[in-house]
N, C-alpha and C. Protein backbone atom coordinates (compact mmCIF):
# COMPACT_ATOMS: atom_id res chain seq x y z
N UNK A 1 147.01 232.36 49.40
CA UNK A 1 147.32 231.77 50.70
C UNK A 1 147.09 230.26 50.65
N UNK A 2 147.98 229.63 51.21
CA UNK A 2 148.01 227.91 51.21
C UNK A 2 146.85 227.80 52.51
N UNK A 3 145.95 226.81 51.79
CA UNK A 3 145.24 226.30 53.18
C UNK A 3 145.59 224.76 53.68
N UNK A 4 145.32 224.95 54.92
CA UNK A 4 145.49 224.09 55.78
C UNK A 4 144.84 223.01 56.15
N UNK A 5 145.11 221.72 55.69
CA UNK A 5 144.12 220.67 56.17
C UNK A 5 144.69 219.43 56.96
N UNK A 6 143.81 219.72 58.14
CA UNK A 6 143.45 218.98 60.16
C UNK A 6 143.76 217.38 59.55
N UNK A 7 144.57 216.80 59.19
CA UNK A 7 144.20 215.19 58.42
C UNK A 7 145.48 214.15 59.17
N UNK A 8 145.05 212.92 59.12
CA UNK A 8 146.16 211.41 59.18
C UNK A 8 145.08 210.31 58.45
N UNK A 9 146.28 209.95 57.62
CA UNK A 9 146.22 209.36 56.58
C UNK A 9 145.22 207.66 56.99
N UNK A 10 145.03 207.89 57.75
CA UNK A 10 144.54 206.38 57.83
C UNK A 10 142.63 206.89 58.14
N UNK A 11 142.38 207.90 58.06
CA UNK A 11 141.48 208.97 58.51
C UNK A 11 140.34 208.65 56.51
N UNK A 12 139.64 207.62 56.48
CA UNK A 12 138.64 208.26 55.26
C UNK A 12 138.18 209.43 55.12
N UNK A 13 137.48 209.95 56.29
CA UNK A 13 136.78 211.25 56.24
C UNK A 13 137.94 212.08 56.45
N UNK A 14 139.04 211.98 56.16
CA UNK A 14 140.16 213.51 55.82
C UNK A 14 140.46 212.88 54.60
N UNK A 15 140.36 211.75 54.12
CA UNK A 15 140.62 211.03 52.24
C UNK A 15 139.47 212.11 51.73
N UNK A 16 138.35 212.22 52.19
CA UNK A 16 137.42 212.76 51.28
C UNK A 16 137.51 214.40 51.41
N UNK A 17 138.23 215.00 52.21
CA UNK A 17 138.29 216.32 52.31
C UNK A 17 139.62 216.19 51.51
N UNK A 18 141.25 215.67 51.81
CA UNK A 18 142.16 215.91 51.06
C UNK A 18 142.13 215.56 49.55
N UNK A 19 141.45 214.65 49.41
CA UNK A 19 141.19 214.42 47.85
C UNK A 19 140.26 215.60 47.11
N UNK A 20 139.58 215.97 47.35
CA UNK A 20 138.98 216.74 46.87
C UNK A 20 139.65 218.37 47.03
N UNK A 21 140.97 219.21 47.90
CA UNK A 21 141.81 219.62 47.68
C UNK A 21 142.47 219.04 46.38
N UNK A 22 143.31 217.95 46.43
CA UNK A 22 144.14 217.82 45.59
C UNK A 22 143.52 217.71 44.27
N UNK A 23 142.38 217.22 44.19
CA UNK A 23 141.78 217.29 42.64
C UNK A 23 141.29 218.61 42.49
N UNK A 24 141.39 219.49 42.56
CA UNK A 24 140.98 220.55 43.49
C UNK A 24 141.57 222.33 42.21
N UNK A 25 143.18 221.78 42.00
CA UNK A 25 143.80 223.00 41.84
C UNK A 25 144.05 223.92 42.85
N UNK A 26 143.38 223.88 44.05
CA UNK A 26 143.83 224.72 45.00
C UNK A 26 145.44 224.25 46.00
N UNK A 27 145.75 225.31 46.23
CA UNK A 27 146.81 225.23 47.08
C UNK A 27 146.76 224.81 48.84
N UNK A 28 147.12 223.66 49.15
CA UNK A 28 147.03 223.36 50.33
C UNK A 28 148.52 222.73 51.16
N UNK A 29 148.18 222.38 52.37
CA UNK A 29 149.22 221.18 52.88
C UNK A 29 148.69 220.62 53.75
N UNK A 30 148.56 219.54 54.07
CA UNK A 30 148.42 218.70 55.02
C UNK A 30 149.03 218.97 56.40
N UNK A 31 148.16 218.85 57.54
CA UNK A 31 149.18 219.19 58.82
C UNK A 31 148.52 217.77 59.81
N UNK A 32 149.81 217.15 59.91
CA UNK A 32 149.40 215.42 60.71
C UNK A 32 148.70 215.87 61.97
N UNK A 33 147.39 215.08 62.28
CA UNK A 33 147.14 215.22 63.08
C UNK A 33 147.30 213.81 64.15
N UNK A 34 147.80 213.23 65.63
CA UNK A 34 148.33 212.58 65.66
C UNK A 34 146.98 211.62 66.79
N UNK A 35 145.91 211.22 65.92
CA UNK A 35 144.88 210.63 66.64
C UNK A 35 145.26 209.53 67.29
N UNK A 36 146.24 208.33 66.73
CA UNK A 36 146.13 207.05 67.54
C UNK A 36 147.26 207.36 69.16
N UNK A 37 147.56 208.60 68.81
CA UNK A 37 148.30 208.97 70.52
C UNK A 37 147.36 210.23 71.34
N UNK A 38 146.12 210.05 70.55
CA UNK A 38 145.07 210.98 71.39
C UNK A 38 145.31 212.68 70.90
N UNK A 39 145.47 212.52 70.06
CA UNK A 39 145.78 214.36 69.95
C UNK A 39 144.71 215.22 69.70
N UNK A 40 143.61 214.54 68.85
CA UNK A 40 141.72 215.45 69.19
C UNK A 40 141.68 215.37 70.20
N UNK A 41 141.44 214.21 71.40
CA UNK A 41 141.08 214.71 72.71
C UNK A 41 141.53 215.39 73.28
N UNK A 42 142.81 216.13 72.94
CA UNK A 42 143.56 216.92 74.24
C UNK A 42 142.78 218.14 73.88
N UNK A 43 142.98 218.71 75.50
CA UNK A 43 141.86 220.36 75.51
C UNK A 43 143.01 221.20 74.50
N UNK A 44 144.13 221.14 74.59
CA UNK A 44 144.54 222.45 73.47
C UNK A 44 143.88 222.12 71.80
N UNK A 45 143.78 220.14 71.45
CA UNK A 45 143.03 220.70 70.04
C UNK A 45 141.76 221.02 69.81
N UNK A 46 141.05 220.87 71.01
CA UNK A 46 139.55 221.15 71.13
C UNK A 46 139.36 222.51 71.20
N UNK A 47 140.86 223.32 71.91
CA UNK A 47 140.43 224.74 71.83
C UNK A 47 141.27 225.46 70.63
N UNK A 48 141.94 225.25 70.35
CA UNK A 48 142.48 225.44 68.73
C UNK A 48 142.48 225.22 67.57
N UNK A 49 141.90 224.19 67.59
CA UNK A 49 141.80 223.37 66.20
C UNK A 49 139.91 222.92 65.65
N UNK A 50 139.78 222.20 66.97
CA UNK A 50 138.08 221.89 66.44
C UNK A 50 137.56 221.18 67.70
N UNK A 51 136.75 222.36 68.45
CA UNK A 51 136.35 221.78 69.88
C UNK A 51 135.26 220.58 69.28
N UNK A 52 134.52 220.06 69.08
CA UNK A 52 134.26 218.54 68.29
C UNK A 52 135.46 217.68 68.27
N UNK A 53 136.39 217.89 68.72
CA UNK A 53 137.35 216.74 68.61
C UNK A 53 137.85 215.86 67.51
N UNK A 54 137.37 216.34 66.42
CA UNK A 54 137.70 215.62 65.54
C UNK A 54 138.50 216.26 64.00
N UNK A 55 139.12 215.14 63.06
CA UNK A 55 139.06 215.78 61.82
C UNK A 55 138.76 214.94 60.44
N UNK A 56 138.71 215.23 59.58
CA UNK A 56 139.59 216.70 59.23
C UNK A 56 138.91 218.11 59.32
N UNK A 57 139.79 219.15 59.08
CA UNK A 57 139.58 220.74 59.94
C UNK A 57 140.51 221.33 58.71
N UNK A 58 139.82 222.19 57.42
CA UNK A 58 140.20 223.03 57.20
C UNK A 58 140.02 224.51 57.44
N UNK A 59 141.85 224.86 57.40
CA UNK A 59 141.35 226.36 57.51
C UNK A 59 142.57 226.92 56.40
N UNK A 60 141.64 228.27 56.15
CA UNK A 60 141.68 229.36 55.08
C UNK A 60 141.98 230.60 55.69
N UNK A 61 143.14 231.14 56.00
CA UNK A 61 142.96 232.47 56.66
C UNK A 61 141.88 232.30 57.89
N UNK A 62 141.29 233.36 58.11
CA UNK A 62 140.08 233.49 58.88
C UNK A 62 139.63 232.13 59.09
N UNK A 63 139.35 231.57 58.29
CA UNK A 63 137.92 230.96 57.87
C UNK A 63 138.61 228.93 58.52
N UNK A 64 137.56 228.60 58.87
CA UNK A 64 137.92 227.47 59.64
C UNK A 64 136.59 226.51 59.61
N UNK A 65 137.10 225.13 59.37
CA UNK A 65 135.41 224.48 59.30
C UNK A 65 135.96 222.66 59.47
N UNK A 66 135.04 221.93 60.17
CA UNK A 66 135.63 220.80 60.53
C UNK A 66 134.40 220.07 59.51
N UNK A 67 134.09 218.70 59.18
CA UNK A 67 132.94 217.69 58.86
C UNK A 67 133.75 217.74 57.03
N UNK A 68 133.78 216.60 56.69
CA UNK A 68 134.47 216.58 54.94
C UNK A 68 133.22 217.00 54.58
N UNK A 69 131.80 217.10 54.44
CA UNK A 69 131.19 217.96 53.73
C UNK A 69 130.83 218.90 53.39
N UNK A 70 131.41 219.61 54.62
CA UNK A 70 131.03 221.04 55.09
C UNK A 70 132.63 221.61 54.42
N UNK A 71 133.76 220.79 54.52
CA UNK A 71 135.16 221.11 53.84
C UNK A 71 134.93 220.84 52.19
N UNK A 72 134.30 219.91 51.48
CA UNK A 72 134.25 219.69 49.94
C UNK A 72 133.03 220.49 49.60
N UNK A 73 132.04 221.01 49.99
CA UNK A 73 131.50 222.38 49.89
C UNK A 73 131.85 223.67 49.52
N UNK A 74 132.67 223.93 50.97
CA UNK A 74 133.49 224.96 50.45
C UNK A 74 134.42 225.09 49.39
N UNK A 75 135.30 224.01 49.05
CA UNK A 75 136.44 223.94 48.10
C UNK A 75 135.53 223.33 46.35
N UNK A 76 134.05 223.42 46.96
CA UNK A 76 133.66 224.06 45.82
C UNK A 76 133.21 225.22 45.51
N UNK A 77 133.06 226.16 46.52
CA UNK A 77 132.80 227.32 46.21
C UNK A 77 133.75 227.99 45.93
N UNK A 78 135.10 227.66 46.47
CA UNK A 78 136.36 228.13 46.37
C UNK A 78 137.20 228.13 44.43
N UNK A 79 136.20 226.54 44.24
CA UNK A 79 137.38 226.15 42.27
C UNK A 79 136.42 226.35 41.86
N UNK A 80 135.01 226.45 42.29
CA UNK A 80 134.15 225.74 40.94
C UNK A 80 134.03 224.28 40.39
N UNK A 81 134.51 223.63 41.21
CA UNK A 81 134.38 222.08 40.86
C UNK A 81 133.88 220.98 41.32
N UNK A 82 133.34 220.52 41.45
CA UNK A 82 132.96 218.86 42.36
C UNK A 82 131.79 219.61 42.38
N UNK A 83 130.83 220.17 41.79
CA UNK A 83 129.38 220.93 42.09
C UNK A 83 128.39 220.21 40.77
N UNK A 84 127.28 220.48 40.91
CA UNK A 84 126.28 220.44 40.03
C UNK A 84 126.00 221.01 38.76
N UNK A 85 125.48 221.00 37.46
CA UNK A 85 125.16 221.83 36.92
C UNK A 85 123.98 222.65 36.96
N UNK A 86 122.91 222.05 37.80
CA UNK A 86 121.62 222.74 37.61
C UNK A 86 121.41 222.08 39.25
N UNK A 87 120.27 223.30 39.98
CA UNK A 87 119.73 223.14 41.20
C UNK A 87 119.62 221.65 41.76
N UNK A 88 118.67 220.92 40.27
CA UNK A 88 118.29 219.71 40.83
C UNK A 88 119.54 218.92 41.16
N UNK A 89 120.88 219.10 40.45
CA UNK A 89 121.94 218.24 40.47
C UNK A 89 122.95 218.40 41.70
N UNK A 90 122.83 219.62 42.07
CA UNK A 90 123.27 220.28 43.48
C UNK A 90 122.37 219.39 44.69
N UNK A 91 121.31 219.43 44.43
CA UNK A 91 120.56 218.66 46.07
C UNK A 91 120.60 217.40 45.87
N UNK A 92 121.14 216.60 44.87
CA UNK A 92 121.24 215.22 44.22
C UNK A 92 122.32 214.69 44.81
N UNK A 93 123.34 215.89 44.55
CA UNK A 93 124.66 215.54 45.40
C UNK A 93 125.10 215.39 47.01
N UNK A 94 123.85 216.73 47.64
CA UNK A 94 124.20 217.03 48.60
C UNK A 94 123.00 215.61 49.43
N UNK A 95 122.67 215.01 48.58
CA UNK A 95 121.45 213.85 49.36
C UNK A 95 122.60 212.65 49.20
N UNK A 96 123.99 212.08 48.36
CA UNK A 96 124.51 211.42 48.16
C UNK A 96 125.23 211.61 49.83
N UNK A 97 126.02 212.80 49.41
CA UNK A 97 126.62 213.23 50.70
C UNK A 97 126.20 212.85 51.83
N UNK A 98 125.42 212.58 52.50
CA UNK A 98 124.34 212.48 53.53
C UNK A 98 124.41 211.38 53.31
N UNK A 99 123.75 210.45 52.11
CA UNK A 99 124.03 208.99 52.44
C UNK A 99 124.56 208.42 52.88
N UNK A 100 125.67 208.89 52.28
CA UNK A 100 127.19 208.41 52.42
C UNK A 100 127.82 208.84 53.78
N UNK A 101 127.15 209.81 54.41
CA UNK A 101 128.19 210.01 55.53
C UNK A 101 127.19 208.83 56.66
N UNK A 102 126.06 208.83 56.30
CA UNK A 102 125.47 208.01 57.09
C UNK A 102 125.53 206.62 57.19
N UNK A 103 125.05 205.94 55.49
CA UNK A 103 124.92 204.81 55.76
C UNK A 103 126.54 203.90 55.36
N UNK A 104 127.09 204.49 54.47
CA UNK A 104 128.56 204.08 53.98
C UNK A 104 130.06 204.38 54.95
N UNK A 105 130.17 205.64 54.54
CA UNK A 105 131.35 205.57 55.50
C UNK A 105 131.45 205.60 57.15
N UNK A 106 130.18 205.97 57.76
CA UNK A 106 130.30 205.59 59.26
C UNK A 106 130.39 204.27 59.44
N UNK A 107 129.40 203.11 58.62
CA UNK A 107 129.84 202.17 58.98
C UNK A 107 131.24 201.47 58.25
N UNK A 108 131.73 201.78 57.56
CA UNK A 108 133.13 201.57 56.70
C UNK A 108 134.00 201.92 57.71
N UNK A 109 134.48 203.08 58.45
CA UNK A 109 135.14 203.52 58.94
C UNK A 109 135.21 202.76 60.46
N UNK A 110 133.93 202.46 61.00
CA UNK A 110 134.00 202.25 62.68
C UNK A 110 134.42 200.89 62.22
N UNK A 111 133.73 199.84 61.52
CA UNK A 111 133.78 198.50 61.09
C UNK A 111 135.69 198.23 61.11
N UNK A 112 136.15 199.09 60.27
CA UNK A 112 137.51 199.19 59.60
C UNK A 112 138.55 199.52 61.08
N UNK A 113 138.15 200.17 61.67
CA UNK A 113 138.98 200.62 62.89
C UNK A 113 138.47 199.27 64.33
N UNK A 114 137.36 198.95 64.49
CA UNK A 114 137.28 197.56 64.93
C UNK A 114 137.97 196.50 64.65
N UNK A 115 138.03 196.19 63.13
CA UNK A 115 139.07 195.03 62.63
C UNK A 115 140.30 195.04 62.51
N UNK A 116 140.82 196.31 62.78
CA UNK A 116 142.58 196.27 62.34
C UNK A 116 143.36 197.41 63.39
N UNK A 117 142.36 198.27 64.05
CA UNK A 117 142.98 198.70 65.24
C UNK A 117 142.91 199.00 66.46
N UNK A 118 141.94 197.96 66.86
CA UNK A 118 142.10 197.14 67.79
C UNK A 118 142.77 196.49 68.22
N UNK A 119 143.38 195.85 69.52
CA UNK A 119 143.85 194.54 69.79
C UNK A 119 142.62 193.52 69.36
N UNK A 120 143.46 192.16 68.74
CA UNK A 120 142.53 191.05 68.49
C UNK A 120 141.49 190.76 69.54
N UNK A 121 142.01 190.68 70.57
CA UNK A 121 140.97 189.56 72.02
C UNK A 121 139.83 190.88 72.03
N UNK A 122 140.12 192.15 71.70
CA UNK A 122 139.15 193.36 71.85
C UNK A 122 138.11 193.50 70.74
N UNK A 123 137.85 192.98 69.58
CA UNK A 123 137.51 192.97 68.28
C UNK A 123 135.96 192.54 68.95
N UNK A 124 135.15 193.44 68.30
CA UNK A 124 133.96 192.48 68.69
C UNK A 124 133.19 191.62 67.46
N UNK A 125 133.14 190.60 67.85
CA UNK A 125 132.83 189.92 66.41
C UNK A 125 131.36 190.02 65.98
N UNK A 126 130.51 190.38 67.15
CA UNK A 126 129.09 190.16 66.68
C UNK A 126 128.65 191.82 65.98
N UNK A 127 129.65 192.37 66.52
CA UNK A 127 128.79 193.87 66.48
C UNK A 127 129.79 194.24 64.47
N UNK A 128 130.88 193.29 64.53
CA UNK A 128 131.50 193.59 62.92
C UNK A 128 130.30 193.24 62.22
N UNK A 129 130.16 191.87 62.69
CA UNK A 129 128.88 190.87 61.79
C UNK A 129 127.76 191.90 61.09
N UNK A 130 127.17 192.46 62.33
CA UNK A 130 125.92 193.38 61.93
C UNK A 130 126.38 194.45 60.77
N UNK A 131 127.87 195.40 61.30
CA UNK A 131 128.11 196.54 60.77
C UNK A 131 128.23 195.79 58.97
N UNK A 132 128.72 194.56 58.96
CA UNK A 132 129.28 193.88 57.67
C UNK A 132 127.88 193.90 56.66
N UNK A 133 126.86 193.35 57.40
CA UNK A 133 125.62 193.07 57.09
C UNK A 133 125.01 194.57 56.39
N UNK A 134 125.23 195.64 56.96
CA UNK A 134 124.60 197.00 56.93
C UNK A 134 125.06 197.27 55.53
N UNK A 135 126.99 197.50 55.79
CA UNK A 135 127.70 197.62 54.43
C UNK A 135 127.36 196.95 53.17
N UNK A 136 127.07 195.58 53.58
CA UNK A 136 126.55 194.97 52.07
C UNK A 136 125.34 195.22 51.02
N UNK A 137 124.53 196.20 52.35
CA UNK A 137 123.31 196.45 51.61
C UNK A 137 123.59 197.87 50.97
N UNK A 138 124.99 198.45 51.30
CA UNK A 138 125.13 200.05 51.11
C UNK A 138 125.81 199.39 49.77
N UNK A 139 126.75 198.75 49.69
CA UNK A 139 127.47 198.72 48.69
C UNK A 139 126.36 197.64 47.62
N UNK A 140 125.44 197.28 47.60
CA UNK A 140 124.27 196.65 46.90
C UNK A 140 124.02 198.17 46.37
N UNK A 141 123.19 198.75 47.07
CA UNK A 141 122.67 200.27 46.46
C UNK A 141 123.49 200.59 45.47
N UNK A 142 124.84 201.40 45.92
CA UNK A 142 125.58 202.17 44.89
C UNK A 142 126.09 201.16 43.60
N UNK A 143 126.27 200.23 43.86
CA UNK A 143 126.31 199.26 43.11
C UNK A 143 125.55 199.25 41.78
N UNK A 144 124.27 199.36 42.15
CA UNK A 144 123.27 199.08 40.95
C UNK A 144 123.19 200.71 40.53
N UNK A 145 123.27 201.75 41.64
CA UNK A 145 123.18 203.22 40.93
C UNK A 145 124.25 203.04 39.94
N UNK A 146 125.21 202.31 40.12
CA UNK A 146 126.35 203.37 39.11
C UNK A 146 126.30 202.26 37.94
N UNK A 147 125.41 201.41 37.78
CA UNK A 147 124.97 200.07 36.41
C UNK A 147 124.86 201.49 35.30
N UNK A 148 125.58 201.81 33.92
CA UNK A 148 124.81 202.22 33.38
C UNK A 148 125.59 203.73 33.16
N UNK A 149 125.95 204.04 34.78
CA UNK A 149 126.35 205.05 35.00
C UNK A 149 127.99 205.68 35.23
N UNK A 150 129.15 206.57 34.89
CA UNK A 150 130.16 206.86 34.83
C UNK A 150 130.64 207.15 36.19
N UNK A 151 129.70 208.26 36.87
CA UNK A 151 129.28 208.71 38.25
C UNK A 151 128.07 209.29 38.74
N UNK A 152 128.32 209.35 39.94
CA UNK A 152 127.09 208.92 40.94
C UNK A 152 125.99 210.34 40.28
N UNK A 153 126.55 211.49 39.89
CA UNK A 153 125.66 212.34 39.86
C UNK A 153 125.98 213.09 39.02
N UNK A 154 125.27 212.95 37.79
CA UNK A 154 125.38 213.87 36.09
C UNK A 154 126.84 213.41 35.43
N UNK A 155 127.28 214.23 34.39
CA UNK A 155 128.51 213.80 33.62
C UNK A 155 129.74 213.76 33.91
N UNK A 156 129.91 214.24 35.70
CA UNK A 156 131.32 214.49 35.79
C UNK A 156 131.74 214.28 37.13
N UNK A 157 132.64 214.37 37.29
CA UNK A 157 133.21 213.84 38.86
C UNK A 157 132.56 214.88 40.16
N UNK A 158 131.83 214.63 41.14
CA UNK A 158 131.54 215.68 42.05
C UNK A 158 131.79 215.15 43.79
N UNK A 159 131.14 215.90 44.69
CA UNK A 159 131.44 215.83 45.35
C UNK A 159 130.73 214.23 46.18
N UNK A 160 129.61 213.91 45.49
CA UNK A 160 128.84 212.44 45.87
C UNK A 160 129.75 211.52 45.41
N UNK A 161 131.26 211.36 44.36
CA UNK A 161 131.85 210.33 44.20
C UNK A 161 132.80 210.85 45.41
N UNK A 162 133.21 212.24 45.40
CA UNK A 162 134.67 212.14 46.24
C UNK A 162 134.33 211.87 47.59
N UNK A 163 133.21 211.61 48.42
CA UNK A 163 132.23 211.62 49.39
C UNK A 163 132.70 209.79 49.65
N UNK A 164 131.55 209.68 48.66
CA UNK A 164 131.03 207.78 48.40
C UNK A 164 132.48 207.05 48.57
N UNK A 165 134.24 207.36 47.98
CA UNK A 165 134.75 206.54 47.82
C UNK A 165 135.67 206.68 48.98
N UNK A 166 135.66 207.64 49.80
CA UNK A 166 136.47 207.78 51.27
C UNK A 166 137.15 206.99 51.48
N UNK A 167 136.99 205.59 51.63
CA UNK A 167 136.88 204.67 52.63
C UNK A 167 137.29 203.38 51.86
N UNK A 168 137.34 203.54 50.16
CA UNK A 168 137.03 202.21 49.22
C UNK A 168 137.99 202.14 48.95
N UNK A 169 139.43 202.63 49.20
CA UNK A 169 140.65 202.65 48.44
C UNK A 169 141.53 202.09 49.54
N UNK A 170 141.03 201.88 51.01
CA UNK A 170 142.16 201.83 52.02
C UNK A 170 142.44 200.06 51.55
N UNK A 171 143.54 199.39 51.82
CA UNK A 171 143.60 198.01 51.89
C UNK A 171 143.41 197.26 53.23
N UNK A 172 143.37 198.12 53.98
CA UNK A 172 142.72 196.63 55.58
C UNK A 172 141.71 196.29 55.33
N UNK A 173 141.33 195.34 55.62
CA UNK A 173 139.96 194.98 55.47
C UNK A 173 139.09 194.95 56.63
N UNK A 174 138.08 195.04 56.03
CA UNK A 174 136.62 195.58 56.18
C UNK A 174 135.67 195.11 55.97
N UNK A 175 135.68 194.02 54.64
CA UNK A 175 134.27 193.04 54.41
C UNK A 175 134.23 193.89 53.18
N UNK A 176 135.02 194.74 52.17
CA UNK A 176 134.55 195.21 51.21
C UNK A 176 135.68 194.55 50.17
N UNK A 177 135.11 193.77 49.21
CA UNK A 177 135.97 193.32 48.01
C UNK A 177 135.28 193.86 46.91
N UNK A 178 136.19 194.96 46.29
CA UNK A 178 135.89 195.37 45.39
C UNK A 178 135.54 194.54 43.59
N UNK A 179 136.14 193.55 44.12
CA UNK A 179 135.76 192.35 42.67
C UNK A 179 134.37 192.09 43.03
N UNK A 180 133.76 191.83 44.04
CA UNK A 180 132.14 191.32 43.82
C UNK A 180 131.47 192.71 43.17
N UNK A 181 131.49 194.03 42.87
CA UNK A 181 130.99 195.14 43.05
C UNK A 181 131.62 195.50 41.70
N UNK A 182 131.03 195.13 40.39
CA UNK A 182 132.17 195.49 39.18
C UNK A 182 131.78 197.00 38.55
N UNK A 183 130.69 197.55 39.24
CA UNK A 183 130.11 199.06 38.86
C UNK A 183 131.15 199.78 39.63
N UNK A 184 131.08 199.64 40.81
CA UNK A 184 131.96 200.07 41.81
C UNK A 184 132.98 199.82 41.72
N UNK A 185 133.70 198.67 41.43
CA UNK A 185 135.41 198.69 40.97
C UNK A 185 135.73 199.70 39.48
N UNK A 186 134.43 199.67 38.42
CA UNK A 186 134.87 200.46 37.64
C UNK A 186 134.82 201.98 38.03
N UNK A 187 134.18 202.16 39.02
CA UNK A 187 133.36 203.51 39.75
C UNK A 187 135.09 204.18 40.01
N UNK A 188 135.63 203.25 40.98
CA UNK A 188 136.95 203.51 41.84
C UNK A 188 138.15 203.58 40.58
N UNK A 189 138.10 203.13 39.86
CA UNK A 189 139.31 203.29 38.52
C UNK A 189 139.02 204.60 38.02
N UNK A 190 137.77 204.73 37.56
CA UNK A 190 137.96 206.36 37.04
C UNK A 190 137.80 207.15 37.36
N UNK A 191 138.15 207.18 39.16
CA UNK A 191 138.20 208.34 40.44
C UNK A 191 140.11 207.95 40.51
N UNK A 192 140.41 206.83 40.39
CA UNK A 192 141.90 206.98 40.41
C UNK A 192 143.12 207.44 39.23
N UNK A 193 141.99 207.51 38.00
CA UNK A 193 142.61 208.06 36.67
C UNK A 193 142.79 209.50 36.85
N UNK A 194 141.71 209.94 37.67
CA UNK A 194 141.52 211.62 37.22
C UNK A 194 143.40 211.73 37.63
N UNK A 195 143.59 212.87 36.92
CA UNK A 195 144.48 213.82 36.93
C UNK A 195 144.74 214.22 38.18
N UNK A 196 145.91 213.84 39.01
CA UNK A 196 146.41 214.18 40.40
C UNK A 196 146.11 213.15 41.12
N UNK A 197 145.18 212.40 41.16
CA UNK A 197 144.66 211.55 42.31
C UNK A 197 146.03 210.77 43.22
N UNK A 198 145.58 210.37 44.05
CA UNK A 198 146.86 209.53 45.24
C UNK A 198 145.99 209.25 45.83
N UNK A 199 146.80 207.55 46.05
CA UNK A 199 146.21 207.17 47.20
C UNK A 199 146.03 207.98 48.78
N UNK A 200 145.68 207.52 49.42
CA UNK A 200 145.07 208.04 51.10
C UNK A 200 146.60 207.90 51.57
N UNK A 201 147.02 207.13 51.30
CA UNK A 201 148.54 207.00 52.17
C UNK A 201 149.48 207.91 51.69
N UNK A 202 149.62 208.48 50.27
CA UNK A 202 150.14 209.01 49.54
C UNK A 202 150.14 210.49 49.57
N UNK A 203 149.07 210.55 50.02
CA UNK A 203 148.21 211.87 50.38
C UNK A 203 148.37 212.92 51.35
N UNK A 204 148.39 212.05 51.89
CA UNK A 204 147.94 212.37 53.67
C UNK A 204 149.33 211.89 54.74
N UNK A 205 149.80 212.34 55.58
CA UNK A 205 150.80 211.61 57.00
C UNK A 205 150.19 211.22 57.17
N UNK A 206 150.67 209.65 57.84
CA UNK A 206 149.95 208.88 58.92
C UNK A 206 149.72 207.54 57.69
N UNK A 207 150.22 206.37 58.46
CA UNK A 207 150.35 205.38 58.35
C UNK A 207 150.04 204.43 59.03
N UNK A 208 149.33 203.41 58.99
CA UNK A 208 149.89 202.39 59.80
C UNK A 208 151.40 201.33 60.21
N UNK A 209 152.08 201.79 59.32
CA UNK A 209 153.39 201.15 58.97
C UNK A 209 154.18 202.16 60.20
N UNK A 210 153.47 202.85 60.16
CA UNK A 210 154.20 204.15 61.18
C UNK A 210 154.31 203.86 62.78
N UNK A 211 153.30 202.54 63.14
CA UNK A 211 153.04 202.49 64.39
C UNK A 211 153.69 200.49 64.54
N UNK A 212 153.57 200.53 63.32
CA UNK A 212 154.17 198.80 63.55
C UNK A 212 155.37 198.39 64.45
């Protein structure tokens, strides 16, 4: 059975659930979800799709689950892949995860949707400043983790890189230049080599070119 994944392409946190499908081997499709004309808030997707209002939202037959970690979880229990080899490397990942949904891509994502989709006169400049400030110290961290290192957690691609890079591949800007960050630009090349990878736009419906 093809599963179904809640996603628009301009969406990091559905980059980190559809990417990890598509690197995946599993069978899926994308179904647009149409956020910048309000389509989580309406009561039919809150009562059909994911009363949380939000996505991405995969579902499997039965089985239905909204948050990209709680979705790249499962679609590792599902291939066998993006997981740990040993206990300690499993809670290693699942503490990246958490980082990352906390200190990286929330502020990547709100920062990113402040600066470019917004109206200008609406932009708040003091509150980017801070979020910019936060990011620099996130992308300092992973920065020096990955000195040394291929990826974020043991010998192979898991779910703490497909997590960590959500957000690092979009081109609006954000305050993130991947040339100051050369762990992290090499980090993002050999997450875009693997076998299948696509960009977020490539990936996923939903564009910004779509609304221009």
């Amino acid at each position: 059975m093809t599963m179904k994944l809640y996603c628009f392409g301009e969406s990091g946190n559905s980059y980190k659930a559809a990417l990890a499908l598509q690197l995946s081997g599993l069978q899926w499709e994308p179904v647009f979800v149409d956020f910048f004309k309000g389509e989580t808030r309406t009561p039919e997707y809150r009562a059909n799709v994911n009363e949380l209002g939000e996505a991405p939202v995969l579902v499997d037959g039965e089985f239905k689950t909204g948050q990209s970690g709680a979705i790249q979880a499962y679609i590792t229990e599902k291939s066998g892949k993006f997981g740990g080899k040993t206990h300690e490397e499993n809670y290693e990942i699942f503490r990246w995860v958490l980082w990352d949904n906390h200190k990286l891509s929330s502020m990547a994502g709100v920062t990113r949707f402040l600066m470019n989709f917004l109206p200008e006169d609406k932009r708040p400049a003091e509150v980017i400043a801070f979020n910019q400030g936060r990011l620099r110290g996130a992308y300092e961290l992973l920065n020096n983790h990955l000195d040394g290192r291929d990826w974020i957690v043991g010998d192979g691609v898991t779910n703490a890189d497909l997590s960590c890079c959500g957000y690092l591949y979009y081109p609006e800007p954000f305050g993130f230049d991947r040339a100051e960050w050369p762990h992290i630009n090499a980090w993002l090349d050999r997450i875009s080599a693997l076998p299948g990878w696509k960009h977020p736009y490539d990936l996923m419906p939903g564009n910004p070119s779509d609304r221009a």
